[in-house]
C-alpha atoms as a PDB file:
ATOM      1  CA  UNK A   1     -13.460  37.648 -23.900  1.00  0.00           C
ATOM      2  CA  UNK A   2     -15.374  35.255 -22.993  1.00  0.00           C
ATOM      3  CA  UNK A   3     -14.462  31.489 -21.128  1.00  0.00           C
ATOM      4  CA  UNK A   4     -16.560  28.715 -20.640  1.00  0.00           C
ATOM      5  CA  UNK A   5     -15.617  25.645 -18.701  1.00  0.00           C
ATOM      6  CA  UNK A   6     -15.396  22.263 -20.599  1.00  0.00           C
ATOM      7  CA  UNK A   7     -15.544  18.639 -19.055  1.00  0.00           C
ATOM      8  CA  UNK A   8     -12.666  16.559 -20.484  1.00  0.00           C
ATOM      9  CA  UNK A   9     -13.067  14.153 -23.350  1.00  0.00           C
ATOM     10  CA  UNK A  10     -12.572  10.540 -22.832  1.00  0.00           C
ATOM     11  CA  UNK A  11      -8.784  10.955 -23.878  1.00  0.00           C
ATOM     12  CA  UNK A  12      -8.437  14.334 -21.583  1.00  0.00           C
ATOM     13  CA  UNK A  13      -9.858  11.830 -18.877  1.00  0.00           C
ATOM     14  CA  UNK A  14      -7.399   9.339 -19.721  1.00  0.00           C
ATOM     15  CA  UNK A  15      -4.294  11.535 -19.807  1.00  0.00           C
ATOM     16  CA  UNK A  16      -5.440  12.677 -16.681  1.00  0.00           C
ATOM     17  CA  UNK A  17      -5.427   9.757 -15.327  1.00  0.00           C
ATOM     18  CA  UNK A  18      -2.689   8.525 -16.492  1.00  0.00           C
ATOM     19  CA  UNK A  19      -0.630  11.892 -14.998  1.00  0.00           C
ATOM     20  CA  UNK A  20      -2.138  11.321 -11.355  1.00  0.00           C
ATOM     21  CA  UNK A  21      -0.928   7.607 -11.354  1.00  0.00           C
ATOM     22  CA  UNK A  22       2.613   8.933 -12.066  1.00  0.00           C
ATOM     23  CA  UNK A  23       2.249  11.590  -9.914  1.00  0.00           C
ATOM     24  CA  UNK A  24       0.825   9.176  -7.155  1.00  0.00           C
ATOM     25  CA  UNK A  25       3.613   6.992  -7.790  1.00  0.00           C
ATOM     26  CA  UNK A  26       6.367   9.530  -7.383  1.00  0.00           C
ATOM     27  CA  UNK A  27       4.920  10.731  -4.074  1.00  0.00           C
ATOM     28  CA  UNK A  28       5.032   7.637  -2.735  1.00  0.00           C
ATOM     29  CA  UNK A  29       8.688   6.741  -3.460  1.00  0.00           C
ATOM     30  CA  UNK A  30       9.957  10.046  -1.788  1.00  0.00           C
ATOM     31  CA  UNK A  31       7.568   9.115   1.225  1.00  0.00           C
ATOM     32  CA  UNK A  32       9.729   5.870   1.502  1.00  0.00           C
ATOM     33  CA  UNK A  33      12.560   6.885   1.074  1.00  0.00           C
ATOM     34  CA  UNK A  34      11.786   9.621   4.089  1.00  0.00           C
ATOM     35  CA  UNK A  35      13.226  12.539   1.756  1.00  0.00           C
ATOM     36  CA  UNK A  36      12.691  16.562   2.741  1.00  0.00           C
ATOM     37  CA  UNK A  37      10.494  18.162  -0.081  1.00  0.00           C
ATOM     38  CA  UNK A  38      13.714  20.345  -0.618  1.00  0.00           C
ATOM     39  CA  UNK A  39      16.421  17.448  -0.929  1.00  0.00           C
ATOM     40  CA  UNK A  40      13.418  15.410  -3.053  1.00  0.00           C
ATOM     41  CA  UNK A  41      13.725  18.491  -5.114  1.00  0.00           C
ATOM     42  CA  UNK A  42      17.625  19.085  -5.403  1.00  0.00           C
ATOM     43  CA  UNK A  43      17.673  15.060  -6.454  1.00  0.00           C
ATOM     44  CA  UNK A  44      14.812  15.586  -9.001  1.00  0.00           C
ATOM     45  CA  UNK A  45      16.805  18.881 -10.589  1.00  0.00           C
ATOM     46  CA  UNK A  46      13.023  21.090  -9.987  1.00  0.00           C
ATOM     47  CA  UNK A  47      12.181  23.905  -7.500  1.00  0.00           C
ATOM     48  CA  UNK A  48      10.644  22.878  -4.313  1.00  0.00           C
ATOM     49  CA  UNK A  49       7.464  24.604  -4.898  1.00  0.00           C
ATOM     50  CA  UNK A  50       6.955  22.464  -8.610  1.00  0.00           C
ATOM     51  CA  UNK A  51       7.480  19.480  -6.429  1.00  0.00           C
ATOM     52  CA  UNK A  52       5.257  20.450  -3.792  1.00  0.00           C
ATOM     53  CA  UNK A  53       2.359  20.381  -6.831  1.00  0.00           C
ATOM     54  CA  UNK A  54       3.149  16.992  -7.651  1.00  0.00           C
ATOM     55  CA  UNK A  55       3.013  15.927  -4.230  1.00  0.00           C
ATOM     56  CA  UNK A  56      -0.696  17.798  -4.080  1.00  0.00           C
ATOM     57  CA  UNK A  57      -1.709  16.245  -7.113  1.00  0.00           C
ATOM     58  CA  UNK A  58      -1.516  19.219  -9.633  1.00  0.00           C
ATOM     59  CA  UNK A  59      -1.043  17.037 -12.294  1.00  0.00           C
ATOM     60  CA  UNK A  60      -2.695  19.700 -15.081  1.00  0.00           C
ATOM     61  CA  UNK A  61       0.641  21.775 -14.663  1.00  0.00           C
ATOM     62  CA  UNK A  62       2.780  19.200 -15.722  1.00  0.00           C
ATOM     63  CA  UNK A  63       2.701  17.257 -18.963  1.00  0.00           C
ATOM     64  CA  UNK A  64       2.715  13.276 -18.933  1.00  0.00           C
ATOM     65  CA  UNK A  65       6.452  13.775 -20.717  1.00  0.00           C
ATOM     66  CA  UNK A  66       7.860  15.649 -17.378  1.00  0.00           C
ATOM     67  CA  UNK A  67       6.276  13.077 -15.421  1.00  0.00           C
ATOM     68  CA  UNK A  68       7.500  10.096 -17.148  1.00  0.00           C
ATOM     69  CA  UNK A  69      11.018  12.282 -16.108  1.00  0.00           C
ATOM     70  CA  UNK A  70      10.384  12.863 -12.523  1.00  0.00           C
ATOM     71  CA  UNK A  71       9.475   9.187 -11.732  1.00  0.00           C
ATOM     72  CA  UNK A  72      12.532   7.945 -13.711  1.00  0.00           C
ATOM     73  CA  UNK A  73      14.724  10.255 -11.783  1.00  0.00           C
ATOM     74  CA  UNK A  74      12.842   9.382  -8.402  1.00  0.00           C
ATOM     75  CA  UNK A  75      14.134   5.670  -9.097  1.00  0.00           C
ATOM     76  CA  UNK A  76      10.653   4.251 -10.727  1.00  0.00           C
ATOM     77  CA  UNK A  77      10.531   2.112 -14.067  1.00  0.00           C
ATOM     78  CA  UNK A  78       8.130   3.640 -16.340  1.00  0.00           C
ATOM     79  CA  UNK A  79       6.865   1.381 -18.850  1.00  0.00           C
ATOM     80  CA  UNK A  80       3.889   2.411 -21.705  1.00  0.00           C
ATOM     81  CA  UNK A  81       1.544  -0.293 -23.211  1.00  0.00           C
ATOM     82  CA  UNK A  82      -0.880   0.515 -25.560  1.00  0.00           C
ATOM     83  CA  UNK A  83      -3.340  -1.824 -26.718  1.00  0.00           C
ATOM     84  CA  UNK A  84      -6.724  -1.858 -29.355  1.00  0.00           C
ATOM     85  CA  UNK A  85      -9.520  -0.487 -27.928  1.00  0.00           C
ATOM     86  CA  UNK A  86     -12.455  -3.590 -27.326  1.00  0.00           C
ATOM     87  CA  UNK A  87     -14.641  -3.565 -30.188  1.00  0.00           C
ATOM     88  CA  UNK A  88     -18.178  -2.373 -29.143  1.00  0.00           C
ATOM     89  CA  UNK A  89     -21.293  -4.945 -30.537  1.00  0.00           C
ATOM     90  CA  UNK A  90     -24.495  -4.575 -31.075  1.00  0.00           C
ATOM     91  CA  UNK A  91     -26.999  -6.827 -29.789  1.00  0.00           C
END
């Protein structure tokens, strides 16, 4: 079988993105509020290791829906806007 690697698309890169903000952003709040990775954990209702990769930033194990979870049980407000991408013209 054969694998190659593959660079993200603009949306992958996006999503990305998008994860490692929230993923940033919950890190940060249980830094402030001085929590233990294992009672950050018990109040998020996930193991200690799975919070340990979203404190190291392994956002590609975790989709953007668990994320959206975590930082709404960590206390954050998680609000979505989506807007029309700028039209491109030619000059």
């Amino acid at each position: 079988m054969e694998t190659r690697a593959t660079s993200p698309t603009g949306s992958e890169t996006d999503r990305l993105k998008l994860r490692s903000d929230l993923a940033s952003a919950i890190a940060a709040r249980i830094r402030r509020q001085a929590l233990t990775q294992a009672k950050a954990a018990a109040l998020l209702g996930i193991s200690q290791p799975r919070l340990n990769a979203v404190l190291n930033g392994r956002v590609e194990l975790f989709s953007l829906d668990s994320l959206v979870g975590l930082a709404q049980r960590s206390g954050l407000n998680v609000a979505i806007r989506v807007t029309r991408p700028y039209a491109h013209t030619a000059r």
